[in-house]
N, C-alpha and C. Protein backbone atom coordinates (compact mmCIF):
# COMPACT_ATOMS: atom_id res chain seq x y z
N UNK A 1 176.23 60.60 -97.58
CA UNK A 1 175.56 59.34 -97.30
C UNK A 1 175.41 59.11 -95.79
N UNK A 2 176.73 58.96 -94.83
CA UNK A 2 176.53 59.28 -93.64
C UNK A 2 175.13 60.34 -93.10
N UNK A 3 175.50 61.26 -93.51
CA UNK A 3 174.87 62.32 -92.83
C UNK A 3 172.81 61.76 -92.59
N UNK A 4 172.60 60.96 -94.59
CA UNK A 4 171.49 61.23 -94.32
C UNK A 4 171.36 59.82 -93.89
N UNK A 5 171.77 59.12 -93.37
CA UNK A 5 171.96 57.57 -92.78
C UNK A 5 171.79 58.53 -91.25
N UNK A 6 172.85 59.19 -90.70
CA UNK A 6 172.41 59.69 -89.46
C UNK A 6 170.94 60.53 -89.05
N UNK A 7 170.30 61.22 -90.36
CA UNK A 7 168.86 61.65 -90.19
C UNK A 7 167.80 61.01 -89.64
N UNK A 8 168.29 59.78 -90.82
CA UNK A 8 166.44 58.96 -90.71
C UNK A 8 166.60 58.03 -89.57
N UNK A 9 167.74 57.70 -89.30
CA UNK A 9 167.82 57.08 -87.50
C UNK A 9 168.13 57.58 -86.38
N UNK A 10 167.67 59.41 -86.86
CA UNK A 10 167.52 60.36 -85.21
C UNK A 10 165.80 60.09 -85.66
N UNK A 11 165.32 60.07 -86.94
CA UNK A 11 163.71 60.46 -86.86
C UNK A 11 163.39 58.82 -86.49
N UNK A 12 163.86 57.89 -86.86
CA UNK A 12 163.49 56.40 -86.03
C UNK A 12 163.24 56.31 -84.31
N UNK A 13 164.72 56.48 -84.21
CA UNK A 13 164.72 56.84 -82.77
C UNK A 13 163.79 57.89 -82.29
N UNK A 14 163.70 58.96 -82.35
CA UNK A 14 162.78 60.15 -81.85
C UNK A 14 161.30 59.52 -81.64
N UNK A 15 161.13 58.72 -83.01
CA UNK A 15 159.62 57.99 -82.78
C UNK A 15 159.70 56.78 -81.61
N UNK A 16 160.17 56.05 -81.64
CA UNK A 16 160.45 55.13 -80.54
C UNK A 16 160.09 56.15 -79.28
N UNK A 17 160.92 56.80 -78.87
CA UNK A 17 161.35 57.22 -77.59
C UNK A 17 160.13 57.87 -77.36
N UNK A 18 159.52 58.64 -78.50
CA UNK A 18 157.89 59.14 -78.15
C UNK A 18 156.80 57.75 -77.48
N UNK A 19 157.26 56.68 -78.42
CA UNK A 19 156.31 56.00 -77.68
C UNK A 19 156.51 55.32 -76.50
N UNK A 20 157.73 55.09 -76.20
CA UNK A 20 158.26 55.14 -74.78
C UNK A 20 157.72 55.45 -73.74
N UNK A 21 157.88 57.12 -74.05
CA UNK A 21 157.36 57.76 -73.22
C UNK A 21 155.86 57.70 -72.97
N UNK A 22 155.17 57.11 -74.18
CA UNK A 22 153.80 56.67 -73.59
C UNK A 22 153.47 56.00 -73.19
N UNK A 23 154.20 54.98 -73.31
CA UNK A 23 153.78 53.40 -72.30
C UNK A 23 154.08 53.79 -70.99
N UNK A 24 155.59 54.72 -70.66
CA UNK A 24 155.44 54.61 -69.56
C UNK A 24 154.28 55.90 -68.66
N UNK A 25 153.93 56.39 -69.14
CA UNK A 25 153.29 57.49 -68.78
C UNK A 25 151.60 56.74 -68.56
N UNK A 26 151.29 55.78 -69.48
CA UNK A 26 150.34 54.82 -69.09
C UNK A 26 150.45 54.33 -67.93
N UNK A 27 151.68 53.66 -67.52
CA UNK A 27 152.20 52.96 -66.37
C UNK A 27 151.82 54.38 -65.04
N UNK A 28 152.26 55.05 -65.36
CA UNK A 28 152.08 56.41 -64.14
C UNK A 28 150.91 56.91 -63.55
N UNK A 29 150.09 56.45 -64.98
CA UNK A 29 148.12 56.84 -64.67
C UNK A 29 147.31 55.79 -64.57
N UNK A 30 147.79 54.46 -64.49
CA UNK A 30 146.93 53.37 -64.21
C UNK A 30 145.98 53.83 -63.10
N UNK A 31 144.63 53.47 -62.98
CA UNK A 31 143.52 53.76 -62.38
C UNK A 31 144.03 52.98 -61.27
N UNK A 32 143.99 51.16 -61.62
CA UNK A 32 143.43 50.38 -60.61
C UNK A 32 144.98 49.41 -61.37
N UNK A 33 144.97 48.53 -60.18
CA UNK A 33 145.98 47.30 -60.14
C UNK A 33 146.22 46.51 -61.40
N UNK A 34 144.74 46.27 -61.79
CA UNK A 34 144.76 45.26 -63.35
C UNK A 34 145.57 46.42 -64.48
N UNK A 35 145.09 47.12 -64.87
CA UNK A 35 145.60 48.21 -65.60
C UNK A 35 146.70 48.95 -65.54
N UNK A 36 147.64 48.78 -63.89
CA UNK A 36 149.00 48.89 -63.77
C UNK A 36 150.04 47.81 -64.24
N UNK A 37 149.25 46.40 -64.29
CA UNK A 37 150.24 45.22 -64.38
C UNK A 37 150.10 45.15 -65.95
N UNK A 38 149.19 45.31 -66.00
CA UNK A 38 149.06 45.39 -67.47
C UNK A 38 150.16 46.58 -68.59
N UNK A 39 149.86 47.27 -67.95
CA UNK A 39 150.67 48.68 -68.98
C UNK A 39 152.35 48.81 -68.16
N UNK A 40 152.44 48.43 -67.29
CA UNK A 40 153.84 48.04 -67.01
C UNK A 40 154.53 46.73 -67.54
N UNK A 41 153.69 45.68 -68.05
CA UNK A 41 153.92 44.25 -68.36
C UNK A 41 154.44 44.70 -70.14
N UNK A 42 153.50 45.62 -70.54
CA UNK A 42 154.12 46.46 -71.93
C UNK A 42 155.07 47.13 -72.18
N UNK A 43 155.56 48.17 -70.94
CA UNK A 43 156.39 48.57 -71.28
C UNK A 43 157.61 48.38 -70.68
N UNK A 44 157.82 47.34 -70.06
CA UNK A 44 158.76 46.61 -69.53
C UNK A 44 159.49 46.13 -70.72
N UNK A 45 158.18 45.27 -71.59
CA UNK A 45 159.16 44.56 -72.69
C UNK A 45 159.15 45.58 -74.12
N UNK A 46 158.87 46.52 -74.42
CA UNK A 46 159.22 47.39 -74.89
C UNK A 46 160.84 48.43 -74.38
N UNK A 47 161.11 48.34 -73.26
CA UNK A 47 162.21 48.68 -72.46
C UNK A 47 163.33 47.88 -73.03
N UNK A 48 163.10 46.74 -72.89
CA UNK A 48 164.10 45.56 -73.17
C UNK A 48 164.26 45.89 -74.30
N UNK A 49 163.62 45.72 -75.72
CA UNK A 49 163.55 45.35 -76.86
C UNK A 49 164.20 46.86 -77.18
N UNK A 50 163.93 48.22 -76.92
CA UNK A 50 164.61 49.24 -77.45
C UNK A 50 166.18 49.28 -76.82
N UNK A 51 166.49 48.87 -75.52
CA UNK A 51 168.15 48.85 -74.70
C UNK A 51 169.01 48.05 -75.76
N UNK A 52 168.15 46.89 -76.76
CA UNK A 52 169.03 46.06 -77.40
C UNK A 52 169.42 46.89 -78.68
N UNK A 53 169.14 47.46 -79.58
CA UNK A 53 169.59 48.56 -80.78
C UNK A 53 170.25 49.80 -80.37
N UNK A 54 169.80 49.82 -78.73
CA UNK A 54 170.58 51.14 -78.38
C UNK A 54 170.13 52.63 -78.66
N UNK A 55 168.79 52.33 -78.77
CA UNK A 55 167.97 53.87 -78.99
C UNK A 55 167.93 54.07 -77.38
N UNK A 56 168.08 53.38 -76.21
CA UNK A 56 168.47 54.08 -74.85
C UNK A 56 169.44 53.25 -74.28
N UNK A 57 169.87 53.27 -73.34
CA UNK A 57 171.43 52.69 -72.87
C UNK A 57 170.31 51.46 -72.32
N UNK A 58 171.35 50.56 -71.98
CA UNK A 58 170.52 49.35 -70.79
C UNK A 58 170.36 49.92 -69.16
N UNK A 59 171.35 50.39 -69.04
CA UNK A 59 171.03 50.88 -67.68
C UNK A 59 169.80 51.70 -67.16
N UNK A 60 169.74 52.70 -68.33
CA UNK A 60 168.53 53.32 -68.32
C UNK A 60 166.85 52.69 -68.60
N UNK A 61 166.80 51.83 -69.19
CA UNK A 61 166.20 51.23 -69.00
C UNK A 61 165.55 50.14 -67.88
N UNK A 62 166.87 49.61 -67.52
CA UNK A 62 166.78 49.04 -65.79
C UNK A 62 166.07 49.66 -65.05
N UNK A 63 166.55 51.11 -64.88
CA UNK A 63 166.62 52.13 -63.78
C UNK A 63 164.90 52.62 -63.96
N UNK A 64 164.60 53.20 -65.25
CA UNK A 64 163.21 53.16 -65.64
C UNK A 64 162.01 51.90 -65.06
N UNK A 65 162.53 50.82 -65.39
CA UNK A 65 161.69 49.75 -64.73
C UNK A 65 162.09 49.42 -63.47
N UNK A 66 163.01 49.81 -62.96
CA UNK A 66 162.84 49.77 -61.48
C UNK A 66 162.17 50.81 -60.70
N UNK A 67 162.00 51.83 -61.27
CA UNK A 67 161.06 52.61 -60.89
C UNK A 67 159.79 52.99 -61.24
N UNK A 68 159.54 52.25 -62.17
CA UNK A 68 158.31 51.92 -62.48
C UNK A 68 157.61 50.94 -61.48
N UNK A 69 158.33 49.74 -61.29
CA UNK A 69 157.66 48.57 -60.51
C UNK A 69 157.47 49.11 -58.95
N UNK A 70 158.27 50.06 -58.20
CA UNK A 70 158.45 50.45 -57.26
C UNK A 70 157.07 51.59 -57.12
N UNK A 71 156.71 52.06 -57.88
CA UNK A 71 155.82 53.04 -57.86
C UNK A 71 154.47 52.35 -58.26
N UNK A 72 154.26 51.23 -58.56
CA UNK A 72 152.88 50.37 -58.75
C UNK A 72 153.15 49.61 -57.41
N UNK A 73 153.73 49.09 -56.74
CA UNK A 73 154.24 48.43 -55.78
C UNK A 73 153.46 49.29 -54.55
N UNK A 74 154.19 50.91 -54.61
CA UNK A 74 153.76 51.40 -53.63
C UNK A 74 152.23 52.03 -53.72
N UNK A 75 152.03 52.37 -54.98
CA UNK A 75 150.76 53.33 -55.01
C UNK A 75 149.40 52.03 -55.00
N UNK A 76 149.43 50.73 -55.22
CA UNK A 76 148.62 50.18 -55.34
C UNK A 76 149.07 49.13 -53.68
N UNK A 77 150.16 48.81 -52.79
CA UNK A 77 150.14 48.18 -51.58
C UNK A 77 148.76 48.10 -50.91
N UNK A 78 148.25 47.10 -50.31
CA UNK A 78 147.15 47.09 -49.38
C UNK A 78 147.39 46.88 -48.26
């Protein structure tokens, strides 16, 4: 029972973390300013909302959006 309780919430998690990785990877290819605040404003709170079940630590998540904001910050500065 364990075991297949531990399956279907590595294949939960695995899906999450795929899409994770696409929001933030959106965040990385934003063209222009509107479309950075935008796809960082998503996966910011997608960040939050997965740190709370623990499919990634909180810290990591922090650390992710702090370097996310830092890298729209700098690549879009005027």
């Amino acid at each position: 029972e364990a075991h297949r309780q531990a399956l279907v919430r590595n294949e939960v998690s695995k899906a999450v973390r795929s899409d994770l990785n696409t929001k933030i990877k959106a965040v990385e290819t934003a063209g222009n300013q509107a479309t950075a605040d935008g796809a960082i404003k998503v996966a910011v709170k997608t960040l939050d909302q997965q740190s709370g079940p623990k499919v990634i630590h909180r810290n990591k998540a922090a650390r992710i959006k702090s370097r996310l904001t830092r890298l729209v910050a700098s690549r879009f500065a005027s």
